[in-house]
PDB file of N, CA and C in Angstrom:
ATOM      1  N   UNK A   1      11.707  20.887 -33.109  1.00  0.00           N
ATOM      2  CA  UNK A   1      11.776  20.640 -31.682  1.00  0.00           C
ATOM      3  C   UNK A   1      13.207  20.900 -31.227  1.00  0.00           C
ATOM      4  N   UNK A   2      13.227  21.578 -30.376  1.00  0.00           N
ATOM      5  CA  UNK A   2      14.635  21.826 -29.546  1.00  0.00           C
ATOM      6  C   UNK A   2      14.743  20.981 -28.334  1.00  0.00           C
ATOM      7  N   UNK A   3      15.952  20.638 -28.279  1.00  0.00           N
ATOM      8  CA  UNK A   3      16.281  19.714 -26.816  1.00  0.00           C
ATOM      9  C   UNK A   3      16.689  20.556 -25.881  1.00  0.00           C
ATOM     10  N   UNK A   4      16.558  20.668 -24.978  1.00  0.00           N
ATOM     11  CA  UNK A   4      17.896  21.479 -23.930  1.00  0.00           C
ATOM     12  C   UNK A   4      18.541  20.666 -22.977  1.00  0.00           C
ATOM     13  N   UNK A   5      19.788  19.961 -22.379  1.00  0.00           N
ATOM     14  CA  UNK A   5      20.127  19.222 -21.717  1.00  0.00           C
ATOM     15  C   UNK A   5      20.822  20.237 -20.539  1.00  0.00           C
ATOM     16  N   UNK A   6      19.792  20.087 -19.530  1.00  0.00           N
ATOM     17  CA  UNK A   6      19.926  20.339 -17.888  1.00  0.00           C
ATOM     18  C   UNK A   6      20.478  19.696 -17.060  1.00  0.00           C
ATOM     19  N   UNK A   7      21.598  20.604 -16.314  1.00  0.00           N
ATOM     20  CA  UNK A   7      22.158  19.337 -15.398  1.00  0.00           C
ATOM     21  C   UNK A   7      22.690  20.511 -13.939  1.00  0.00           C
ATOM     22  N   UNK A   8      22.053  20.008 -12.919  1.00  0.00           N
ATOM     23  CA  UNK A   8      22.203  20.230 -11.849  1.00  0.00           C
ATOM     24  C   UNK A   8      22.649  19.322 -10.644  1.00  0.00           C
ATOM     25  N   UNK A   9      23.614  19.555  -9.488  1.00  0.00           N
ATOM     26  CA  UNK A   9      24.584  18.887  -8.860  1.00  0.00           C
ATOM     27  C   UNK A   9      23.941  17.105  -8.556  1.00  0.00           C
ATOM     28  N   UNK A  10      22.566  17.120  -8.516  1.00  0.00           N
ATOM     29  CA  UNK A  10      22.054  15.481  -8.316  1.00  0.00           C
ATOM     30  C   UNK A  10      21.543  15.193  -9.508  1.00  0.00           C
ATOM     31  N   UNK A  11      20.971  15.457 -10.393  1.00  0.00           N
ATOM     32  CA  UNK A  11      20.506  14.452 -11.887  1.00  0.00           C
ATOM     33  C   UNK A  11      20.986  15.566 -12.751  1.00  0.00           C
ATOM     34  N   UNK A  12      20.523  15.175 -13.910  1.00  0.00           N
ATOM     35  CA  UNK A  12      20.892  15.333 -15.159  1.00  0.00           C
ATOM     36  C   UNK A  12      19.546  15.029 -16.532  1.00  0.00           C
ATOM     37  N   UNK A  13      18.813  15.856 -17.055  1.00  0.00           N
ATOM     38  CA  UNK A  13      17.583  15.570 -17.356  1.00  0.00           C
ATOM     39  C   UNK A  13      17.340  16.681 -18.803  1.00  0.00           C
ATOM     40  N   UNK A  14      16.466  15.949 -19.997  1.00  0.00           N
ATOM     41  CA  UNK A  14      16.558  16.787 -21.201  1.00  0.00           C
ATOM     42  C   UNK A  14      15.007  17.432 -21.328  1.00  0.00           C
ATOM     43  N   UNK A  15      14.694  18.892 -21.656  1.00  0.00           N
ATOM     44  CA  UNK A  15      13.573  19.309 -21.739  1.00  0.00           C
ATOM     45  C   UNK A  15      13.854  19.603 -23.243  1.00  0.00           C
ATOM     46  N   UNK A  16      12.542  19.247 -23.617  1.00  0.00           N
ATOM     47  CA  UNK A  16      11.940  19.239 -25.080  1.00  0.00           C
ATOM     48  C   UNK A  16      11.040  20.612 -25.232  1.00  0.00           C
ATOM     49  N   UNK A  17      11.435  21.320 -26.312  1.00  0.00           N
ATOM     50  CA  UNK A  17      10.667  22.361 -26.558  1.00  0.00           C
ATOM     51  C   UNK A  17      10.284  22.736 -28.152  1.00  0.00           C
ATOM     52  N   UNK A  18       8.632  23.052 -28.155  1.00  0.00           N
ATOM     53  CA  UNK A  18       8.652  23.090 -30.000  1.00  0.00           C
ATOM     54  C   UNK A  18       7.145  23.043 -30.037  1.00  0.00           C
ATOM     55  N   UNK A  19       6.520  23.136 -30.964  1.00  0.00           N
ATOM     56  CA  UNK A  19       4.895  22.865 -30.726  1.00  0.00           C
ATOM     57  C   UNK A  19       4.611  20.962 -31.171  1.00  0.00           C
ATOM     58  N   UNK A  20       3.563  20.935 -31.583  1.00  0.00           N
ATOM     59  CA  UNK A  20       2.740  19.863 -31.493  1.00  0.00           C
ATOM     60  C   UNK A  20       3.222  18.801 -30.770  1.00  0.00           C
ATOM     61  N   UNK A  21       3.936  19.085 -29.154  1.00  0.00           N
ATOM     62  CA  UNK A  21       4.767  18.166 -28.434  1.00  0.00           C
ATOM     63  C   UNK A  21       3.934  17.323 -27.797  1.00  0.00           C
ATOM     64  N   UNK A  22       2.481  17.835 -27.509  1.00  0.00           N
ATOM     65  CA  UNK A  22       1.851  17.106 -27.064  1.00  0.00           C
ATOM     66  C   UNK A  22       1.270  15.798 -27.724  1.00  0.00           C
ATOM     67  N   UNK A  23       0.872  16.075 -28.978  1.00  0.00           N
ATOM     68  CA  UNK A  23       1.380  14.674 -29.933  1.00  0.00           C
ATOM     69  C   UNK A  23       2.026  13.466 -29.794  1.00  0.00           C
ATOM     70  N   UNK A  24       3.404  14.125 -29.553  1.00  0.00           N
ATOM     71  CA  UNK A  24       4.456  13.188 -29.332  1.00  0.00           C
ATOM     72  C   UNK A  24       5.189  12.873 -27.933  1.00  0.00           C
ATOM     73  N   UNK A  25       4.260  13.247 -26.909  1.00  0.00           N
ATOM     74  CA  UNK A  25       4.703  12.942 -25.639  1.00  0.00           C
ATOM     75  C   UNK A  25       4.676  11.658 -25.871  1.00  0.00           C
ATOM     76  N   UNK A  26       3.995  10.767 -25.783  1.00  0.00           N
ATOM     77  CA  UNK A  26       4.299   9.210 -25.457  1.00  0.00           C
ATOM     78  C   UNK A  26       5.544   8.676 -26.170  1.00  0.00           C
ATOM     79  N   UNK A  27       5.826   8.920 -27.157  1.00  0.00           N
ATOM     80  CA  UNK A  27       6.748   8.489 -27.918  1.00  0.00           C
ATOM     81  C   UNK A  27       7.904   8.796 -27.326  1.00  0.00           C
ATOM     82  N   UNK A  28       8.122  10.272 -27.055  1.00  0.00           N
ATOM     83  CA  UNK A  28       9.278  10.659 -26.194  1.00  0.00           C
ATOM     84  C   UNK A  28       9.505  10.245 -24.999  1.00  0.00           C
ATOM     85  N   UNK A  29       8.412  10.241 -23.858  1.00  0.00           N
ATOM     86  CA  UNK A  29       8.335   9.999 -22.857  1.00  0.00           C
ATOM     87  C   UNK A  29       9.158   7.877 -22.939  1.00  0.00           C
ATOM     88  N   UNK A  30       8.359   7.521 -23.898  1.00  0.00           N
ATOM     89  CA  UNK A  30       8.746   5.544 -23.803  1.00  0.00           C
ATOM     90  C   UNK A  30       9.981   5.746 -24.300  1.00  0.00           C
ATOM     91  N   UNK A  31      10.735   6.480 -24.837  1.00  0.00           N
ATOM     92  CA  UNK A  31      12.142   6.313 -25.174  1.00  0.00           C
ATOM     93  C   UNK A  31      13.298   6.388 -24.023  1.00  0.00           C
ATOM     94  N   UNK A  32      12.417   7.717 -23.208  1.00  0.00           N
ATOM     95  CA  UNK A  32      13.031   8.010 -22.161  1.00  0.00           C
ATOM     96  C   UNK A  32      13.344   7.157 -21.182  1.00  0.00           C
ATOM     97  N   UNK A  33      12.176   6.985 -20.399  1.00  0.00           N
ATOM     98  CA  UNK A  33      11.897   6.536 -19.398  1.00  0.00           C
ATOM     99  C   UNK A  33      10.938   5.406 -19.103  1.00  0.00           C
ATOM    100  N   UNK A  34      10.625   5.023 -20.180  1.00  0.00           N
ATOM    101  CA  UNK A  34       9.768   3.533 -20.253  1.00  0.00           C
ATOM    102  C   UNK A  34       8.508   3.400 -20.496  1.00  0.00           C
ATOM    103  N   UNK A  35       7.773   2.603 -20.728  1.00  0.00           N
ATOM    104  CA  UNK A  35       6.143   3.236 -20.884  1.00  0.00           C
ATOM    105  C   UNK A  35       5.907   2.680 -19.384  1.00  0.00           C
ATOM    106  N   UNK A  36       4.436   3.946 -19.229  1.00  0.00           N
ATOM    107  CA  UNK A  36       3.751   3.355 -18.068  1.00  0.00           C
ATOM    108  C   UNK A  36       4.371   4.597 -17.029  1.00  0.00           C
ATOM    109  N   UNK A  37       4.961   5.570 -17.350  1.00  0.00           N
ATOM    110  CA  UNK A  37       5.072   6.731 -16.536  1.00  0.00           C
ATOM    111  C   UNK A  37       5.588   8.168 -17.388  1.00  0.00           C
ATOM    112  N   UNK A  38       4.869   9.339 -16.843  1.00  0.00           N
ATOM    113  CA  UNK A  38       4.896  10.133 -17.886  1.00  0.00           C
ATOM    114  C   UNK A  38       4.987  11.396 -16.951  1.00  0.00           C
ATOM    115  N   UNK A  39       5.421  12.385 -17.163  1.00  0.00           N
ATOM    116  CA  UNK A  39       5.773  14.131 -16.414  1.00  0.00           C
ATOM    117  C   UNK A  39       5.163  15.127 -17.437  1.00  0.00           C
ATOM    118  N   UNK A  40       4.076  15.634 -17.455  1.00  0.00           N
ATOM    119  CA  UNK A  40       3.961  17.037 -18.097  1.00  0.00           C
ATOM    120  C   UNK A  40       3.806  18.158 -17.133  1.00  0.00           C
ATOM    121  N   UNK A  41       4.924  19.178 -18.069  1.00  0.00           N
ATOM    122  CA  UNK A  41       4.683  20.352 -16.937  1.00  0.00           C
ATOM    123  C   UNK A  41       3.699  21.461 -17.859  1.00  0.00           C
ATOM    124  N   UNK A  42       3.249  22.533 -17.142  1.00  0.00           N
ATOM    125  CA  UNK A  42       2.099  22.847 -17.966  1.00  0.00           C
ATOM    126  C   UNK A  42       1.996  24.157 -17.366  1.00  0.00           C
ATOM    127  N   UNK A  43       0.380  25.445 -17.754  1.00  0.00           N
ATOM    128  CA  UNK A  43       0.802  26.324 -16.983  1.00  0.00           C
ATOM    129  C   UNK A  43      -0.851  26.454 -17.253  1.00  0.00           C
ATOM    130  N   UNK A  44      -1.570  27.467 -16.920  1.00  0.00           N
ATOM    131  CA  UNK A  44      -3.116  27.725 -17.035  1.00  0.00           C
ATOM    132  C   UNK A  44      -3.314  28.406 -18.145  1.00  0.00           C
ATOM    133  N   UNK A  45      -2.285  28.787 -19.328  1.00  0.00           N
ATOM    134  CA  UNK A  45      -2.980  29.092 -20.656  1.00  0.00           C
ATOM    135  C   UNK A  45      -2.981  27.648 -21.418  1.00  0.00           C
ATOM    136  N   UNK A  46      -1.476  26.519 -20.944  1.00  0.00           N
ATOM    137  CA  UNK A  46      -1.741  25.748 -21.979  1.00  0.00           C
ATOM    138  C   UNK A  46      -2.733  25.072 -21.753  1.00  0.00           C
ATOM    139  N   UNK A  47      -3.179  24.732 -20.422  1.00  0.00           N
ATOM    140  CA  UNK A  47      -4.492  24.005 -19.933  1.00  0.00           C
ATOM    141  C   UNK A  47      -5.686  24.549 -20.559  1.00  0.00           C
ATOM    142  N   UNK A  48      -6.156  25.661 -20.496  1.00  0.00           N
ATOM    143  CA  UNK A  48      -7.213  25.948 -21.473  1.00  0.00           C
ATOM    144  C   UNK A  48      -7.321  25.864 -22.720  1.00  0.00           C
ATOM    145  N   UNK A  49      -5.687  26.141 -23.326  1.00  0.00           N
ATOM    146  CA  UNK A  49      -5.822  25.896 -24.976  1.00  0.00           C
ATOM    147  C   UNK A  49      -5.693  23.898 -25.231  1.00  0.00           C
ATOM    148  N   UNK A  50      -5.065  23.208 -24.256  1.00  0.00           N
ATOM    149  CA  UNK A  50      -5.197  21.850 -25.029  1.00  0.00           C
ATOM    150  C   UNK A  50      -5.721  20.867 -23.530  1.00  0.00           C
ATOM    151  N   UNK A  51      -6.268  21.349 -22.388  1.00  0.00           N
ATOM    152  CA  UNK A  51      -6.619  20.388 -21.838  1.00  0.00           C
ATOM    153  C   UNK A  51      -7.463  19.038 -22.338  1.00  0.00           C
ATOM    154  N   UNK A  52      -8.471  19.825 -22.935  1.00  0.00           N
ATOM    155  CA  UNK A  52      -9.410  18.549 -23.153  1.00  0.00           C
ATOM    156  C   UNK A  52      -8.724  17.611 -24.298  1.00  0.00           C
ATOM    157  N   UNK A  53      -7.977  17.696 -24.635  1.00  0.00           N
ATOM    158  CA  UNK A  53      -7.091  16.441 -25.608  1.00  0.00           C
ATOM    159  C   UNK A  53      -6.206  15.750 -24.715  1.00  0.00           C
TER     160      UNK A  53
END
C-alpha cells in the first residue's frame, strides 16, 4: 500500500493506494477519522468489479 500525503491551501489529507484496500477500509478509515464515518471514492469499473461486497 502506498500513502500519498496531499495538501492544498485549506486542508491537508492522505490517499491510500494498493489493492485489497477495500478490506481494510474500516480499519484505516477508524484510525483516521473515527468510526461511524467513512469516504470511498470509486469509478464505474471498480463498481462493477467489487460493488456487491
Amino acid at each position: 500500500m502506498k500513502k500519498v500525503h496531499i495538501r492544498t491551501p485549506s486542508k491537508q489529507y492522505d490517499v491510500y493506494i494498493g489493492s485489497s484496500l477495500l478490506e481494510k477500509a474500516g480499519r484505516l478509515s477508524a484510525n483516521i477519522i473515527g468510526v461511524g464515518k467513512v469516504a470511498i471514492v470509486t469509478d464505474d469499473i471498480v463498481d462493477r468489479l467489487y460493488a456487491s461486497r
